[in-house]
N, C-alpha and C. Protein backbone atom coordinates (compact mmCIF):
# COMPACT_ATOMS: atom_id res chain seq x y z
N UNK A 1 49.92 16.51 3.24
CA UNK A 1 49.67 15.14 2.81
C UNK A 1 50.37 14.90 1.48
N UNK A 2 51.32 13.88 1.52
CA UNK A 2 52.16 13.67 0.02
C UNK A 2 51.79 12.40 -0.54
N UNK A 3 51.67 11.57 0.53
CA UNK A 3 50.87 10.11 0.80
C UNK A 3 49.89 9.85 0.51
N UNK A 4 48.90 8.64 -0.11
CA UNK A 4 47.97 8.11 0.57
C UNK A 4 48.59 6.49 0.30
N UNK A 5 46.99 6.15 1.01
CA UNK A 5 46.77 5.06 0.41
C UNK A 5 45.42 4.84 -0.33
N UNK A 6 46.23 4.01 -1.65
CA UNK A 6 45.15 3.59 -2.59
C UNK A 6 44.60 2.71 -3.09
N UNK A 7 43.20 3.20 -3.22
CA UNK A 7 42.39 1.79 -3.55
C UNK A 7 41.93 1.77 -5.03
N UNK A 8 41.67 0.77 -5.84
CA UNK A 8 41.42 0.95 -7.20
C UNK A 8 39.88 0.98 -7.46
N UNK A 9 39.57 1.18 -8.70
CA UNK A 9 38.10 1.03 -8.88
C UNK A 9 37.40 -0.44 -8.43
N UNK A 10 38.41 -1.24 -8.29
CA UNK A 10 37.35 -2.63 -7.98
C UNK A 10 37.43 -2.49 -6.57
N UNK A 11 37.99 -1.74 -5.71
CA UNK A 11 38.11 -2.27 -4.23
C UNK A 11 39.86 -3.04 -4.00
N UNK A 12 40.59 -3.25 -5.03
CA UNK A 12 41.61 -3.89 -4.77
C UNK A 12 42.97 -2.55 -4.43
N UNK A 13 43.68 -2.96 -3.43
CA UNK A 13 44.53 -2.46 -2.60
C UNK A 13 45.62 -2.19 -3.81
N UNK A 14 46.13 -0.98 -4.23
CA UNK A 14 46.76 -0.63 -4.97
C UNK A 14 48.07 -0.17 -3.88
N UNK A 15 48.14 0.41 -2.84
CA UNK A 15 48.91 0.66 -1.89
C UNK A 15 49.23 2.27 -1.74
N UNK A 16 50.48 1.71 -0.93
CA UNK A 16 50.27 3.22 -0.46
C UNK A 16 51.55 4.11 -1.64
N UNK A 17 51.01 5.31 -2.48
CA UNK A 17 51.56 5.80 -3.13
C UNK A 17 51.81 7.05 -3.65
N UNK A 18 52.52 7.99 -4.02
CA UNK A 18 52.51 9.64 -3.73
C UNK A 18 50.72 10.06 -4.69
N UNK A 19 51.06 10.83 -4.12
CA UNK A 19 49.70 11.88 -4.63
C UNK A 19 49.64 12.12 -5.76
N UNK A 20 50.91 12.58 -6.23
CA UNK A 20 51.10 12.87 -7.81
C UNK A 20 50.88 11.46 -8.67
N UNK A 21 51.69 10.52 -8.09
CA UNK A 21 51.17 9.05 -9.13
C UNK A 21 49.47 8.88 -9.15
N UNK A 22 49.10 9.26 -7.65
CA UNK A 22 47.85 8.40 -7.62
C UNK A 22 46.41 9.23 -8.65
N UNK A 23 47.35 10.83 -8.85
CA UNK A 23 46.29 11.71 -9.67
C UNK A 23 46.47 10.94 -11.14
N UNK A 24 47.74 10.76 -11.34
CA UNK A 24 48.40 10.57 -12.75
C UNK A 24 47.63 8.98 -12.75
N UNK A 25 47.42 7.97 -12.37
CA UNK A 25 46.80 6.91 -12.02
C UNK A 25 45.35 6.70 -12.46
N UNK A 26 45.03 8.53 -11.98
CA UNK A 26 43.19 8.50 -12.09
C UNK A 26 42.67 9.00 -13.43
N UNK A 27 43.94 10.18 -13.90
CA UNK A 27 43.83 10.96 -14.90
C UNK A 27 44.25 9.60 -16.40
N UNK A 28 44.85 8.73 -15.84
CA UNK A 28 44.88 7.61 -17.21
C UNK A 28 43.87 6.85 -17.39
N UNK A 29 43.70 6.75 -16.04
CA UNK A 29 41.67 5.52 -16.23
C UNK A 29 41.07 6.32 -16.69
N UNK A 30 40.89 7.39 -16.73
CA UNK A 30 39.56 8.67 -17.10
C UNK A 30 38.82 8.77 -15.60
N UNK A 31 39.53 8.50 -14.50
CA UNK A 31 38.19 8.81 -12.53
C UNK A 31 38.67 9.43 -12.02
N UNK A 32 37.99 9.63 -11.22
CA UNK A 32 38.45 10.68 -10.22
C UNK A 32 39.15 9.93 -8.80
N UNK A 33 40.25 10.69 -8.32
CA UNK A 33 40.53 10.53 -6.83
C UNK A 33 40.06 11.08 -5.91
N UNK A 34 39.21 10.20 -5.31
CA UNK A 34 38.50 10.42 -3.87
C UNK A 34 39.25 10.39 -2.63
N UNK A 35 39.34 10.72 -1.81
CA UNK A 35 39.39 10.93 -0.55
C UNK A 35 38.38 9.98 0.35
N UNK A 36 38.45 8.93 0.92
CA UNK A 36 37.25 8.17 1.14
C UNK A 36 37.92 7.73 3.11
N UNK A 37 38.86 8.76 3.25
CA UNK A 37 39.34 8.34 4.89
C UNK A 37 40.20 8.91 5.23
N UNK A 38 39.74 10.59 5.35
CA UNK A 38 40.99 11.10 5.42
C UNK A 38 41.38 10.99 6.74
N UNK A 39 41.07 10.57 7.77
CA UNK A 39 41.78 10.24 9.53
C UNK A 39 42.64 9.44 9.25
N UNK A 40 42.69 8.50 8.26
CA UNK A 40 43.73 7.51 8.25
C UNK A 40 44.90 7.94 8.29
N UNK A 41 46.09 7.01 8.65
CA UNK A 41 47.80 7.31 8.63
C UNK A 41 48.22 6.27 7.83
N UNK A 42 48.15 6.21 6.19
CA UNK A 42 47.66 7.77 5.51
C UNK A 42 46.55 7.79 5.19
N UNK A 43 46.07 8.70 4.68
CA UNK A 43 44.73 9.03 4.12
C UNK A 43 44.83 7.78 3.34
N UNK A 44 43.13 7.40 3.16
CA UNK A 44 42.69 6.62 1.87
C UNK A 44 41.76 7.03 1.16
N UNK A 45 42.83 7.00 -0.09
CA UNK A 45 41.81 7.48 -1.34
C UNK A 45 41.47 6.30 -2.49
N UNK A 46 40.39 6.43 -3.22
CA UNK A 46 39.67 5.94 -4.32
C UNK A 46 39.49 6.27 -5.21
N UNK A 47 40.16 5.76 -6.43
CA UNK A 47 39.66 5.28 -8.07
C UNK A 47 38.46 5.30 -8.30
N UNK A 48 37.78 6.16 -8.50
CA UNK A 48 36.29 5.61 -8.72
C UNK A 48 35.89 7.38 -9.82
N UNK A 49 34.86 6.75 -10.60
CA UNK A 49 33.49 7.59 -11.44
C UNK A 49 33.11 8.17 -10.20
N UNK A 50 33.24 9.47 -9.71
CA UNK A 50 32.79 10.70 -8.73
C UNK A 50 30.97 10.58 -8.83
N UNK A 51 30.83 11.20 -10.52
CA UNK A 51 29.59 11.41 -10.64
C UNK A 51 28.65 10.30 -10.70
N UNK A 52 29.07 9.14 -11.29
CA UNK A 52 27.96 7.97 -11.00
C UNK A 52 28.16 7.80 -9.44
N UNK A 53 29.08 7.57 -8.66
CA UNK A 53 29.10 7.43 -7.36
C UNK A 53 27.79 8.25 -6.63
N UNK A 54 28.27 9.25 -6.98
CA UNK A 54 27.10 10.34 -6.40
C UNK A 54 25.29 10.08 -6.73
N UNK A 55 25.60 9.62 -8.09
CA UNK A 55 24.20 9.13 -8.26
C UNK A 55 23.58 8.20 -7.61
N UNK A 56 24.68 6.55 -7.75
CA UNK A 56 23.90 5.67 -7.01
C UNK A 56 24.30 6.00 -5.48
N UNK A 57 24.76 6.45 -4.70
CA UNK A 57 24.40 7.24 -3.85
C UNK A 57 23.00 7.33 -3.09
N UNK A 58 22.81 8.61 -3.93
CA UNK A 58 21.40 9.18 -3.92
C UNK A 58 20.60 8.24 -4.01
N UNK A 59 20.87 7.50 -5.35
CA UNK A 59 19.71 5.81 -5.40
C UNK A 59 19.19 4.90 -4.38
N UNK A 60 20.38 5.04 -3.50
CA UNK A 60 20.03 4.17 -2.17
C UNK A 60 19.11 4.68 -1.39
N UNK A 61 20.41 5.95 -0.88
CA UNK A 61 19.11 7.19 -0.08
C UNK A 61 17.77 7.64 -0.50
N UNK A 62 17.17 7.26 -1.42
CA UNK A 62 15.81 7.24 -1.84
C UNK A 62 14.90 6.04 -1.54
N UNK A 63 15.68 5.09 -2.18
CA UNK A 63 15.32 3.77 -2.22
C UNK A 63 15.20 3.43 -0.54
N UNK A 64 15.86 3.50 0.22
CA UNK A 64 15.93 3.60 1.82
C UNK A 64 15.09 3.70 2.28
N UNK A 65 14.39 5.69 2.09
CA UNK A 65 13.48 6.06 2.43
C UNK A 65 12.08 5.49 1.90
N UNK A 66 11.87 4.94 0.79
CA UNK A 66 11.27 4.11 0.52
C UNK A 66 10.33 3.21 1.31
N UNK A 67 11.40 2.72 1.36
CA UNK A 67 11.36 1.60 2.47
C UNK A 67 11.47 1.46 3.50
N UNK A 68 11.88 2.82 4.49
CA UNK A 68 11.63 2.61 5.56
C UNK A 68 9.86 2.67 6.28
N UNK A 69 10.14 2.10 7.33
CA UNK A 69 8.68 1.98 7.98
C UNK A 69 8.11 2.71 8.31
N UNK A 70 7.36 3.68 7.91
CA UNK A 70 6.78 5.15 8.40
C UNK A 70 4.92 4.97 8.92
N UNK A 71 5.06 4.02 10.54
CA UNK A 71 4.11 3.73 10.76
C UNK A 71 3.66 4.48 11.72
N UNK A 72 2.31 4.71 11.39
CA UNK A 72 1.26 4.98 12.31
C UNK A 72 0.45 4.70 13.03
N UNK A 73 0.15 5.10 14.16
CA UNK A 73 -0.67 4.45 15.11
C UNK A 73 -2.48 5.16 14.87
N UNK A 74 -2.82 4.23 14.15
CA UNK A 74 -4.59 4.39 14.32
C UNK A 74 -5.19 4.06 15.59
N UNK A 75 -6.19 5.77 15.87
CA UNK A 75 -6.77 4.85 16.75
C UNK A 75 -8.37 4.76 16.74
N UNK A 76 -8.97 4.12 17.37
CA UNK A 76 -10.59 3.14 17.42
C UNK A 76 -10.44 3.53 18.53
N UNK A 77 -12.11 4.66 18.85
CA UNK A 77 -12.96 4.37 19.72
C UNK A 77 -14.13 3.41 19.55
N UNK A 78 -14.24 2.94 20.81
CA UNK A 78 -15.20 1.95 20.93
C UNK A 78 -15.82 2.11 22.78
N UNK A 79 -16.98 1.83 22.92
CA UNK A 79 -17.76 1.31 23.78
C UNK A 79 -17.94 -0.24 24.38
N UNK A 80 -18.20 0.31 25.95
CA UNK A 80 -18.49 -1.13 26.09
C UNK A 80 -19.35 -1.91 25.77
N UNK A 81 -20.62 -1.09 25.70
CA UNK A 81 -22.11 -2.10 25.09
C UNK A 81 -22.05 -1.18 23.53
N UNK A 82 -20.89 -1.42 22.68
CA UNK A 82 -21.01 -1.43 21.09
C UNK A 82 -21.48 -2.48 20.80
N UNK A 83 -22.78 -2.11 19.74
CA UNK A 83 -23.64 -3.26 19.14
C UNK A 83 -22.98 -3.92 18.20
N UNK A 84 -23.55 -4.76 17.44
CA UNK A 84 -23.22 -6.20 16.78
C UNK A 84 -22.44 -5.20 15.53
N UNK A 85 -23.18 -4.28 14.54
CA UNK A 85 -22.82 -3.75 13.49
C UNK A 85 -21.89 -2.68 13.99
N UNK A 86 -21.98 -1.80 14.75
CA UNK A 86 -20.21 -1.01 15.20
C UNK A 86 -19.44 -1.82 15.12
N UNK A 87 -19.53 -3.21 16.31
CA UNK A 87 -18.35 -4.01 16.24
C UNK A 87 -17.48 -4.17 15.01
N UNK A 88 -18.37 -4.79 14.21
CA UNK A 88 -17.82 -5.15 12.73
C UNK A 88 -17.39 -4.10 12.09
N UNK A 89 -17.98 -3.01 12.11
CA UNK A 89 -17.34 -1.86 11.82
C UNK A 89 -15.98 -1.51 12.18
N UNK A 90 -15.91 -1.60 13.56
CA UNK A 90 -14.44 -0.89 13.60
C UNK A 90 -13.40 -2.20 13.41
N UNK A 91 -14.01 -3.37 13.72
CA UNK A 91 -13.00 -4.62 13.37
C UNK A 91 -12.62 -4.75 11.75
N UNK A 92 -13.52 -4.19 11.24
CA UNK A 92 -13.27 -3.97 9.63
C UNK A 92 -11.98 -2.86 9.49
N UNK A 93 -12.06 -1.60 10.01
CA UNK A 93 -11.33 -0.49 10.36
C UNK A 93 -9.99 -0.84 10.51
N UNK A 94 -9.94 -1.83 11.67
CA UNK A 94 -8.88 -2.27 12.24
C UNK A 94 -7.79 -3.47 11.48
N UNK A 95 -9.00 -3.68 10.54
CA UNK A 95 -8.42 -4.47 9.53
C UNK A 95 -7.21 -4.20 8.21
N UNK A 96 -8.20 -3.54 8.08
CA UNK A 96 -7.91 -1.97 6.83
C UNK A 96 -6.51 -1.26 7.25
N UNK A 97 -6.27 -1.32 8.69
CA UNK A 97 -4.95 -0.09 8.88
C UNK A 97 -4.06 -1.42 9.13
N UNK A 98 -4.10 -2.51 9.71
CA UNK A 98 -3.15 -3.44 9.80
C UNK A 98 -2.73 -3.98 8.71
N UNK A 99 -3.28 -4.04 7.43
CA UNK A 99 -3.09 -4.89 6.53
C UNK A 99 -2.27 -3.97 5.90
N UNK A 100 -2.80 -2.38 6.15
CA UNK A 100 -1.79 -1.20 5.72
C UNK A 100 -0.15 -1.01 6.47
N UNK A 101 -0.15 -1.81 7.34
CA UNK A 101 1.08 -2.08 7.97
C UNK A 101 0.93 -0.81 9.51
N UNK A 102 0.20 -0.53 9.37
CA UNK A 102 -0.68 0.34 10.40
C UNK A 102 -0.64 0.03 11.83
N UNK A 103 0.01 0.21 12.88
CA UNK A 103 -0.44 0.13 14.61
C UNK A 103 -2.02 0.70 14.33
N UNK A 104 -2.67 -0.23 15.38
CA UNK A 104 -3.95 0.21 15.74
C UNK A 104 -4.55 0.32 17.52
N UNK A 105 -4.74 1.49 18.06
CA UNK A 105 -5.21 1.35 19.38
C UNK A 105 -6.05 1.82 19.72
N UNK A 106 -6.83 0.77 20.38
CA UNK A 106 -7.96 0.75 20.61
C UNK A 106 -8.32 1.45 21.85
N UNK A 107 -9.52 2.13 21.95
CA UNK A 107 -9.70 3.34 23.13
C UNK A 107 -11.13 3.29 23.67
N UNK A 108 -11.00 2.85 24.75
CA UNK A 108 -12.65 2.07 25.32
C UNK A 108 -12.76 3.53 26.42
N UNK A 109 -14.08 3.86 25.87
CA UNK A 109 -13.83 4.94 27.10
C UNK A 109 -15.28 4.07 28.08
N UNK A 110 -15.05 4.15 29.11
CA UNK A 110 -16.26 3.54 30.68
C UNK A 110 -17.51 4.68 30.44
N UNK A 111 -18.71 4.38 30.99
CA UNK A 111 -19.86 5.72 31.34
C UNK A 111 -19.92 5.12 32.54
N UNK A 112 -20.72 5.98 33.15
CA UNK A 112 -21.15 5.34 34.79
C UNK A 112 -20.27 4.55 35.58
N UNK A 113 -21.21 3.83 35.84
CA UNK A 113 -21.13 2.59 36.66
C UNK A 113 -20.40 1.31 35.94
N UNK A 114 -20.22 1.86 34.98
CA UNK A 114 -19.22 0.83 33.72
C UNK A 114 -17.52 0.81 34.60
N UNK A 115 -17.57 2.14 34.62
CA UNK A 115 -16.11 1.87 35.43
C UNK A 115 -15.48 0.60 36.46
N UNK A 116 -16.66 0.36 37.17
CA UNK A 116 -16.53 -0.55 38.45
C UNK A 116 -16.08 -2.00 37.60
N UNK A 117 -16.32 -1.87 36.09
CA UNK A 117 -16.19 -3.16 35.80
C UNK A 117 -15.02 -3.43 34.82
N UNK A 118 -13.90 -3.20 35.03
CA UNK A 118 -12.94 -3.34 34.19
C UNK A 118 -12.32 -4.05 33.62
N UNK A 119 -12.78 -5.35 34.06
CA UNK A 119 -12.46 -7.29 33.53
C UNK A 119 -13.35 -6.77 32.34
N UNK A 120 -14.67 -6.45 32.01
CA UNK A 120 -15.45 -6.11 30.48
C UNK A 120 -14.65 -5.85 30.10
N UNK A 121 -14.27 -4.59 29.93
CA UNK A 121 -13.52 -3.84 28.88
C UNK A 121 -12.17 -5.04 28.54
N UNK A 122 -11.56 -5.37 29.75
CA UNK A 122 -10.49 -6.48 29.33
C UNK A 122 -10.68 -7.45 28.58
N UNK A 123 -12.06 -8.16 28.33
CA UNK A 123 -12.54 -9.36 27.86
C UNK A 123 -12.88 -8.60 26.10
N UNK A 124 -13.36 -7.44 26.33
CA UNK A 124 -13.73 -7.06 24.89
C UNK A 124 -12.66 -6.59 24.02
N UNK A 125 -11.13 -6.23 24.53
CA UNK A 125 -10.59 -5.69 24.06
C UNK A 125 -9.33 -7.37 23.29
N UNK A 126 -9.53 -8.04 24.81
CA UNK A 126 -8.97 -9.54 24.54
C UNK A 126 -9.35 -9.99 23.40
N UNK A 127 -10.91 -10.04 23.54
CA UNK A 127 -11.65 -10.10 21.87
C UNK A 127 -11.84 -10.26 20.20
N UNK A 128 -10.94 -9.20 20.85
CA UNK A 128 -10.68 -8.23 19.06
C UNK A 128 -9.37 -8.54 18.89
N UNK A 129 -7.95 -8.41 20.15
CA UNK A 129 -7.11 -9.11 19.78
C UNK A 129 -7.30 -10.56 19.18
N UNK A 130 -7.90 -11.20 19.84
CA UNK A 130 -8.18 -12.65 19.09
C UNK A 130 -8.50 -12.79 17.61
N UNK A 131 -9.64 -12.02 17.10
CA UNK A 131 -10.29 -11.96 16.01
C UNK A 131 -9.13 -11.00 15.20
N UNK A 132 -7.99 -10.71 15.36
CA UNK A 132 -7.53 -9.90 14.66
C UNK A 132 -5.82 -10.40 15.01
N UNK A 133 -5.87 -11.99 15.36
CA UNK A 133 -4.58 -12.19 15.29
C UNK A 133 -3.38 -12.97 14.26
N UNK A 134 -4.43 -12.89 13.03
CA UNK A 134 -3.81 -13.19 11.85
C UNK A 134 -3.16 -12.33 11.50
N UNK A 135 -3.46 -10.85 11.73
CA UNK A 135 -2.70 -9.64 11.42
C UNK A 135 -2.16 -8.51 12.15
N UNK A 136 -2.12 -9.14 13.71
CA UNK A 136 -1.70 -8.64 14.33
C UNK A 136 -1.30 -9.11 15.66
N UNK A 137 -0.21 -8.58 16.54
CA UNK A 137 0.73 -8.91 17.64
C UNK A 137 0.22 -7.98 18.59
N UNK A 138 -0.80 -8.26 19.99
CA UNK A 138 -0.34 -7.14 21.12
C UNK A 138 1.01 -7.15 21.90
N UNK A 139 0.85 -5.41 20.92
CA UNK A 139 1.81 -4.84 21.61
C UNK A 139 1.87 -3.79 22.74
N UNK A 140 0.58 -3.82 23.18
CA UNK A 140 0.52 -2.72 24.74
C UNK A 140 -0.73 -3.88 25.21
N UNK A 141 -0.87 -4.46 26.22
CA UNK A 141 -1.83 -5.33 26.81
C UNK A 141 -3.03 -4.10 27.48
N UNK A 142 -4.47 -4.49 27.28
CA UNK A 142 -5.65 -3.29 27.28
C UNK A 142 -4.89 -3.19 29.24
N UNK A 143 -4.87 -1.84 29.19
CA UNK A 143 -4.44 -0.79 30.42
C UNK A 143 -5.50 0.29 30.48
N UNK A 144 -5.98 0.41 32.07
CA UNK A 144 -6.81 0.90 32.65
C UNK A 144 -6.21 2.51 32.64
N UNK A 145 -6.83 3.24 32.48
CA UNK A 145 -6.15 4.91 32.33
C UNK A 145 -7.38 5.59 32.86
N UNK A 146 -7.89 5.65 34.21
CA UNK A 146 -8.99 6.44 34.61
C UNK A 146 -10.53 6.13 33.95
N UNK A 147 -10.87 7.03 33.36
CA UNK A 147 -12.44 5.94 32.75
C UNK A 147 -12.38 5.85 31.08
N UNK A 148 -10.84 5.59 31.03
CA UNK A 148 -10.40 5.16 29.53
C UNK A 148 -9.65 3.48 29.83
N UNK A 149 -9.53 2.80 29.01
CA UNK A 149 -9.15 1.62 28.95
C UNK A 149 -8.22 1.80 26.95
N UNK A 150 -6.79 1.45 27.18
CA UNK A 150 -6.09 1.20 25.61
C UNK A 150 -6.02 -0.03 25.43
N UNK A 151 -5.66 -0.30 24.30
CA UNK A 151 -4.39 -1.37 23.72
C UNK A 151 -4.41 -1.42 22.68
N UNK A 152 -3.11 -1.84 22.00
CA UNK A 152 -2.03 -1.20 20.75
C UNK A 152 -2.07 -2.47 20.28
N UNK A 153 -2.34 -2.82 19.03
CA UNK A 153 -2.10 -3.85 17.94
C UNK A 153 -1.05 -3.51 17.18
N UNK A 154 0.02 -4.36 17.06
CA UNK A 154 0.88 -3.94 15.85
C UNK A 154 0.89 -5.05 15.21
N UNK A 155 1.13 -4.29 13.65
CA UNK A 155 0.86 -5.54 12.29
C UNK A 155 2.18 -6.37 12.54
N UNK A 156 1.67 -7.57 11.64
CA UNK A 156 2.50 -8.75 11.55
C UNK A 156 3.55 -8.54 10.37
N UNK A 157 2.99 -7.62 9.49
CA UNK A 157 3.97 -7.08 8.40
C UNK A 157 4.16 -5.40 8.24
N UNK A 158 5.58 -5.87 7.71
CA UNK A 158 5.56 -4.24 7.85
C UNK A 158 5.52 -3.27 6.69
N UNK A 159 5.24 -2.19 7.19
CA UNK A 159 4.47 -1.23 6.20
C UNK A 159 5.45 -1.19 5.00
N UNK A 160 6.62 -1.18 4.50
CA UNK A 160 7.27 -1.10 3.33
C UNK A 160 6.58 -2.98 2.72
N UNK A 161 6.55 -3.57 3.12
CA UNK A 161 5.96 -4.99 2.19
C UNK A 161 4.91 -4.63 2.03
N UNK A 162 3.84 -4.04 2.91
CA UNK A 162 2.15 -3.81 2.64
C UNK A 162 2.53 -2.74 1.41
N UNK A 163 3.33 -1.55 1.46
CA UNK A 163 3.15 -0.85 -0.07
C UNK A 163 3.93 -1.87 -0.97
N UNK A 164 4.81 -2.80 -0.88
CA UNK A 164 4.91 -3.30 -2.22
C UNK A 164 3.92 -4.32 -2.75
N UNK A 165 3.23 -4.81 -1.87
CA UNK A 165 2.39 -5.36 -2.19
C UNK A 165 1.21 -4.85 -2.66
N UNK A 166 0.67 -3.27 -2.24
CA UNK A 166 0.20 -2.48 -2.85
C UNK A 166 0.45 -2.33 -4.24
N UNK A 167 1.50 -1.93 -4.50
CA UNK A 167 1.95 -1.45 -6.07
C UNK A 167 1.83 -2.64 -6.67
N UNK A 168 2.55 -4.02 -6.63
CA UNK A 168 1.92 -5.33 -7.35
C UNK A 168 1.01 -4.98 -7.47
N UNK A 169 -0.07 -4.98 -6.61
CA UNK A 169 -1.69 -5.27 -6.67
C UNK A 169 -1.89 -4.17 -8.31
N UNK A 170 -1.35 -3.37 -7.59
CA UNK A 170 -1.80 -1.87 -8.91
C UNK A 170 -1.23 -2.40 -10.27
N UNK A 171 -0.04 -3.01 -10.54
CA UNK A 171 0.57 -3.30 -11.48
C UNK A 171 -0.29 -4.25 -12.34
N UNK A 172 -0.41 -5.24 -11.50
CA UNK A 172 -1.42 -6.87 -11.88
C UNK A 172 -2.96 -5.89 -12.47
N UNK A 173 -3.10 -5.17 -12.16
CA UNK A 173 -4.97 -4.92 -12.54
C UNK A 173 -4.58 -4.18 -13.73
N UNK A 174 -3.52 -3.13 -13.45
CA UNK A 174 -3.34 -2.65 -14.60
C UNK A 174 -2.81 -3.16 -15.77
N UNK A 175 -2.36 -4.27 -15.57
CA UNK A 175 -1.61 -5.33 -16.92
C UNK A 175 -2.77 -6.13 -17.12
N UNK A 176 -3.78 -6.51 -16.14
CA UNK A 176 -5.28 -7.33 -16.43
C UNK A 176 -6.21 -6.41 -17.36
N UNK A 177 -6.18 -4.85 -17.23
CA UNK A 177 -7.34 -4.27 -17.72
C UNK A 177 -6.91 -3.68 -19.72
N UNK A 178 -5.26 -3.71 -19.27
CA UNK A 178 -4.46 -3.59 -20.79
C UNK A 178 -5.41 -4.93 -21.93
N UNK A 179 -5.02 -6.31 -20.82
CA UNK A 179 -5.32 -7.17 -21.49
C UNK A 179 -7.21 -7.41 -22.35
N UNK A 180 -7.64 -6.94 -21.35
CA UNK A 180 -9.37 -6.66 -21.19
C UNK A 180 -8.94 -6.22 -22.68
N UNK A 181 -8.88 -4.76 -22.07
CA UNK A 181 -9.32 -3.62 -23.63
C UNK A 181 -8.88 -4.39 -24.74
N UNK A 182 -7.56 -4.77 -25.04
CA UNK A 182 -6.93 -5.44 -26.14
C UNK A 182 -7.70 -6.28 -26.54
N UNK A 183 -8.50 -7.35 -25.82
CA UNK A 183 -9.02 -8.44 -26.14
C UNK A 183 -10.38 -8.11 -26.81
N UNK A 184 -11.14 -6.77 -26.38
CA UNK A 184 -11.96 -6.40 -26.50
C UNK A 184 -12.19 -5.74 -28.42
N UNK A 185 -10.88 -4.84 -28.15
CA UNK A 185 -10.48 -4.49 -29.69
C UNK A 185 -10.65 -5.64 -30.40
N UNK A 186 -9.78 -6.51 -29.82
CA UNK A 186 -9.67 -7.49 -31.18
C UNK A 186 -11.13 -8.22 -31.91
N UNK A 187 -11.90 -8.34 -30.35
CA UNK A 187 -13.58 -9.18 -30.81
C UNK A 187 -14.15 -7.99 -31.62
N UNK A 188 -13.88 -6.62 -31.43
CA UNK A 188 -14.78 -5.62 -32.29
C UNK A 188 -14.14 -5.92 -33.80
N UNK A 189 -12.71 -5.61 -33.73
CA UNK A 189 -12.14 -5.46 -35.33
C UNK A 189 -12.93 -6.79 -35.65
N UNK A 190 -12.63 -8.10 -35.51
CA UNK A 190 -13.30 -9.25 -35.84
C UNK A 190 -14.37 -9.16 -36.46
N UNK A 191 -15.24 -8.70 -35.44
CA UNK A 191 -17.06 -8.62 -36.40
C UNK A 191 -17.14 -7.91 -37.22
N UNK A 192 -16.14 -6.35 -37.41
CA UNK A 192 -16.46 -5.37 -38.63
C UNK A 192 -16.00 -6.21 -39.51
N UNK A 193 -14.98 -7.04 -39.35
CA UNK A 193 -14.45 -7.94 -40.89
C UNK A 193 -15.66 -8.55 -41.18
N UNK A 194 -16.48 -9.40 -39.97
CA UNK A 194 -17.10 -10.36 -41.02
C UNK A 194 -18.65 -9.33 -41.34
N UNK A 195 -18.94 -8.37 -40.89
CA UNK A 195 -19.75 -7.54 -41.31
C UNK A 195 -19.57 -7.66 -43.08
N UNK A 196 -18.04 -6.85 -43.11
CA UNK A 196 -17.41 -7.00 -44.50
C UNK A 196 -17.79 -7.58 -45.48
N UNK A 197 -16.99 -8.68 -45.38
CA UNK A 197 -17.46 -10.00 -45.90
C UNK A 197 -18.69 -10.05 -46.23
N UNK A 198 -19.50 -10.53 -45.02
CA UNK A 198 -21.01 -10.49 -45.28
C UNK A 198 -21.63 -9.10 -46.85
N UNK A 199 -21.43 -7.95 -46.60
CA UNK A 199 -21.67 -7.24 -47.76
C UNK A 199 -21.33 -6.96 -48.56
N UNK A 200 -20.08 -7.88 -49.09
CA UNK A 200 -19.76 -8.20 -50.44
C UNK A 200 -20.86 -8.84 -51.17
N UNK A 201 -20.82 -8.44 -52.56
CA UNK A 201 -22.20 -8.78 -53.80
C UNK A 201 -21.37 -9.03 -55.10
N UNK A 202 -21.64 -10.20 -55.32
CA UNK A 202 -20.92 -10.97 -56.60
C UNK A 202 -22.20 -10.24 -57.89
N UNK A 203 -21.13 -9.89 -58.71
CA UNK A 203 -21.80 -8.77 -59.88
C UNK A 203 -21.28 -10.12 -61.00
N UNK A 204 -22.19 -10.40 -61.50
CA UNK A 204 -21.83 -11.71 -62.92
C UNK A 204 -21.65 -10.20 -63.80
């Protein structure tokens, strides 16, 4: 390779030019020459800071992972004759993991003679989708599986906004409780002054 082609630190097409200029090129900016394609005819190389490259780099690939969606599927057992306070219970549950950006599926298992009736379980599971469709989309419709009955809620938001909205939340209380204490200092220093004051004694 005697060739490339070169690109400058902004992205602008410097062309195609020997190897030796394009080192002598990098070695006067103070950067390094990259290699950023070597299949090309010719290779293309880049003007660029190596080591900050490498950093923000990495910055992304963190930041990425971050943010990608690393969701889980919760799941809720439930009954068909679950009383008034379970209900609310696990609809609370179900609340809690969706708002967490959380899949939730729900798992009805039949006893007996419950089996014969599988429109119930459909109507109860319909249910909870309803009551739970501010924060959530079915995404598996309740399916009969022997004397189990599913179905899969998935959130309306997704789990990288539920943690940033998390960390706000954390940020806001913690800049509210800074403010508390501060405010608090200041009413104490206040009264020791006029304590002060107050026990000053005029000596004629």
């Amino acid at each position: 390779m005697d060739r490339v082609r070169l690109v400058g630190p902004g992205g602008e097409q410097v062309g195609v030019v020997r190897v030796e200029d394009a080192l002598r090129l990098a070695q006067e900016a103070g950067l390094d020459l990259v290699e950023v394609a070597p299949n090309s005819n010719p290779p293309v190389a880049k003007l660029m800071d190596y080591g900050k490259f490498k950093y923000e780099s990495a910055q992304k690939v963190r930041e990425a992972r971050r943010n990608q969606s690393n969701t889980v599927i919760k799941s809720i057992r439930i009954g068909l004759k679950i009383d008034e306070n379970d209900y609310r219970t696990k609809k609370s549950q179900a609340e809690r993991f969706l708002t967490g950006g959380d899949k939730v599926k729900f798992d009805l298992r039949f006893k007996g003679r419950e089996q014969s009736r599988p429109e119930m379980g459909v109507r109860l599971l319909r249910g909870l989708a309803e009551e739970l469709a501010e924060l959530s989309t079915i995404e598996a419709a309740p399916r009969a599986e022997g004397r189990n009955m599913s179905m899969v809620l998935a959130p309306l938001r997704k789990k990288s906004e539920a943690k940033s909205d998390q960390r706000r939340r954390r940020e806001a209380e913690r800049e509210s409780r800074k403010a508390r204490e501060a405010e608090r200092a200041a009413r104490s220093n206040g009264s020791e002054a006029r304590e002060d004051v107050g026990s000053d004694e005029t000596v004629d």
